[in-house]
Protein backbone atom coordinates (compact mmCIF):
# COMPACT_ATOMS: atom_id res chain seq x y z
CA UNK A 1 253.05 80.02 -220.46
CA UNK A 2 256.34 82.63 -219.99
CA UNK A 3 255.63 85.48 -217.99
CA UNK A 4 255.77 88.59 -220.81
CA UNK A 5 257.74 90.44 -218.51
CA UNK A 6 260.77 87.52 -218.66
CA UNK A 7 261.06 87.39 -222.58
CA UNK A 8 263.25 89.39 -224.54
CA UNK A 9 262.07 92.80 -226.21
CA UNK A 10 260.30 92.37 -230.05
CA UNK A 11 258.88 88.53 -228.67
CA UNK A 12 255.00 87.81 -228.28
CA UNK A 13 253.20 85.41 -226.91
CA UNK A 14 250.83 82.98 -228.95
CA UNK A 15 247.74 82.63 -227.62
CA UNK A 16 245.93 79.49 -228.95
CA UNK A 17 241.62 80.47 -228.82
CA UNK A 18 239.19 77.25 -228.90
CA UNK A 19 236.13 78.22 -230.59
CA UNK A 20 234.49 75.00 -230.94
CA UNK A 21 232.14 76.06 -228.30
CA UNK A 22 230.78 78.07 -231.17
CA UNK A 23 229.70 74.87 -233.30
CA UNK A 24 228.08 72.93 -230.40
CA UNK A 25 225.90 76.02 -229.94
CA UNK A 26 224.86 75.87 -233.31
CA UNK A 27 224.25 71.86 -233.58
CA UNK A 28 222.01 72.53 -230.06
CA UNK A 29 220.26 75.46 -231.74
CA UNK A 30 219.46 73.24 -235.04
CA UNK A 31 218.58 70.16 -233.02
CA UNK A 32 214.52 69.62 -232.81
CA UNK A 33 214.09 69.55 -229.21
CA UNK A 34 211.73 67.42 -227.33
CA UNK A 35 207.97 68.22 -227.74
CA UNK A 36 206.59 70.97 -225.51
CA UNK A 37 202.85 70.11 -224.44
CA UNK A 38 200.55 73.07 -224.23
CA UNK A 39 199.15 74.80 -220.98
CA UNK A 40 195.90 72.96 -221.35
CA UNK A 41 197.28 69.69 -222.41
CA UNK A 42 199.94 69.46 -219.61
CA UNK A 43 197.95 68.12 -216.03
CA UNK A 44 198.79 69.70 -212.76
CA UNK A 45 202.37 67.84 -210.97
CA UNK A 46 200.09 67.16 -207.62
CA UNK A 47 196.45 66.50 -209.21
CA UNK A 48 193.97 69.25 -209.64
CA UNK A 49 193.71 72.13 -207.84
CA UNK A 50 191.42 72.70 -204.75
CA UNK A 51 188.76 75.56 -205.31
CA UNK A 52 189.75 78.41 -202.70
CA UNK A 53 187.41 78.15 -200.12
CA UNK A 54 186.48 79.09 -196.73
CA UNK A 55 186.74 75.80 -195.60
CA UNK A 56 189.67 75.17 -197.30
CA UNK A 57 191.52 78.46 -195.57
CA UNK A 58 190.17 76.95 -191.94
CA UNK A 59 191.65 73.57 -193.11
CA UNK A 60 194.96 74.65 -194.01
CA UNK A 61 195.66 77.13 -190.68
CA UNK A 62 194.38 73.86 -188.83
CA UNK A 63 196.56 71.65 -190.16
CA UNK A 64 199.65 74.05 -189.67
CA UNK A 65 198.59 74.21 -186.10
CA UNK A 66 198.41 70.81 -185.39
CA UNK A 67 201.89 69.99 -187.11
CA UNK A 68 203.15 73.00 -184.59
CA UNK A 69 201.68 70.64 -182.04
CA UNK A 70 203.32 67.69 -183.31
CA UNK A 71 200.59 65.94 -184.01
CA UNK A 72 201.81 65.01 -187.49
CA UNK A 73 205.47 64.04 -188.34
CA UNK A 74 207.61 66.83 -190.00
CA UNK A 75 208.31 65.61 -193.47
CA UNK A 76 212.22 67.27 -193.78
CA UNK A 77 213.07 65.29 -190.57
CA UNK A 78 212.10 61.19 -191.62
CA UNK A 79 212.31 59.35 -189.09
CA UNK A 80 212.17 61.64 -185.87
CA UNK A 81 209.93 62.57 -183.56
CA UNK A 82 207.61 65.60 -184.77
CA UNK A 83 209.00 69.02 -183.74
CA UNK A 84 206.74 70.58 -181.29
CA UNK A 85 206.57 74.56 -181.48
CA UNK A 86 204.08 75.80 -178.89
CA UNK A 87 204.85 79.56 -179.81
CA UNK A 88 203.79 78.73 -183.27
CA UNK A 89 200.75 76.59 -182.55
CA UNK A 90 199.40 79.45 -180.24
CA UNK A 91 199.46 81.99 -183.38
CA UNK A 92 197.79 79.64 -185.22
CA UNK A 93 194.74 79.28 -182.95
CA UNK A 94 194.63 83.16 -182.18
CA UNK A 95 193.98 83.27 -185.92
CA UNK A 96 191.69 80.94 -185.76
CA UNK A 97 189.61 82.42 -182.82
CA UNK A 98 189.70 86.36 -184.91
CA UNK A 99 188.17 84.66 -187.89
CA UNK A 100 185.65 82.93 -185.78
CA UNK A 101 185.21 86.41 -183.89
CA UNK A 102 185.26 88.33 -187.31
CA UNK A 103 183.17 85.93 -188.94
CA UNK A 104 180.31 85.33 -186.92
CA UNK A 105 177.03 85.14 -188.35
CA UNK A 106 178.34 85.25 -191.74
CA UNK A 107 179.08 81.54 -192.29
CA UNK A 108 177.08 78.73 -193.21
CA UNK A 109 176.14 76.14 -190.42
CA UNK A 110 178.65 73.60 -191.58
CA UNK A 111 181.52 76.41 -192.05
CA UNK A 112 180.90 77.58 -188.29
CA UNK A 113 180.67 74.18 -186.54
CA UNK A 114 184.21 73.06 -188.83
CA UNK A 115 185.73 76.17 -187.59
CA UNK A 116 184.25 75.79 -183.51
CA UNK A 117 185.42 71.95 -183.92
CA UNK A 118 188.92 72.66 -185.69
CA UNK A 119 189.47 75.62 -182.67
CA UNK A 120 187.83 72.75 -179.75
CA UNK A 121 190.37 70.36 -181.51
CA UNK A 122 193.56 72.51 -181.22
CA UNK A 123 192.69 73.67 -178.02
CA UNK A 124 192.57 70.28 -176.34
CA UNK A 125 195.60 69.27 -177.79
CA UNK A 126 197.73 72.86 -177.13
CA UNK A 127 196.48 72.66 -172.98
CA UNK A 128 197.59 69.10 -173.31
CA UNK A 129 201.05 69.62 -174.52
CA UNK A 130 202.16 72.80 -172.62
CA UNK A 131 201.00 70.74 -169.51
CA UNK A 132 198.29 73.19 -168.64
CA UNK A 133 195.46 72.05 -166.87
């Protein structure tokens, strides 16, 4: 298109505007879409969800732990050696030992020995790795 400043005085510029954008919003808005199923039809993605749980709370900071310890292969890096994080894995006991400190005498017997097993666990394997003996 010519500059406007290059043309001579009393000359404009056509300007050709495609509005067809307009009609396929209109034959998407009139389209049926696909069927939407309802919150209680639809199932969860990854199965149903676990109850929230003492247990499960122990579970989960144990199993972070123990990836930080590389006991379980990292699931971004297929194919490699686990990562290793000693820094992290240390946090995650600590945790582990304040809600066994914070806790005591108001868990059931199988909630404390999980917890003293999960912390006996992680322990071995944390004096293993940073070659502490």
């Amino acid at each position: 298109m010519a500059d406007p400043r290059e043309m001579p005085p009393g000359s404009t510029v056509k300007k050709k505007v495609d509005e067809s954008w307009k009609n396929n919003v209109e034959k998407e808005k009139s389209a049926p879409g696909p069927a939407v199923k309802s919150s209680d039809e639809s199932e969860p993605a990854n199965g149903p969800a676990l109850e929230p749980s003492f247990s499960s709370l122990i579970t989960s900071l144990g199993v972070q732990a123990f990836m930080a310890l590389g006991e379980f292969p990292d699931s971004t890096a297929t194919g490699q050696t686990p990562t290793v994080n000693l820094v992290q894995a240390k946090s995650l006991i600590d945790v582990l030992e304040i809600l066994s400190e914070k806790t005591k005498g108001n868990l059931t017997k199988e909630e404390a020995a999980m917890l003293q097993e999960m912390l006996y666990g992680l322990q071995m394997k944390f004096v293993k790795k940073s070659g502490k003996l």
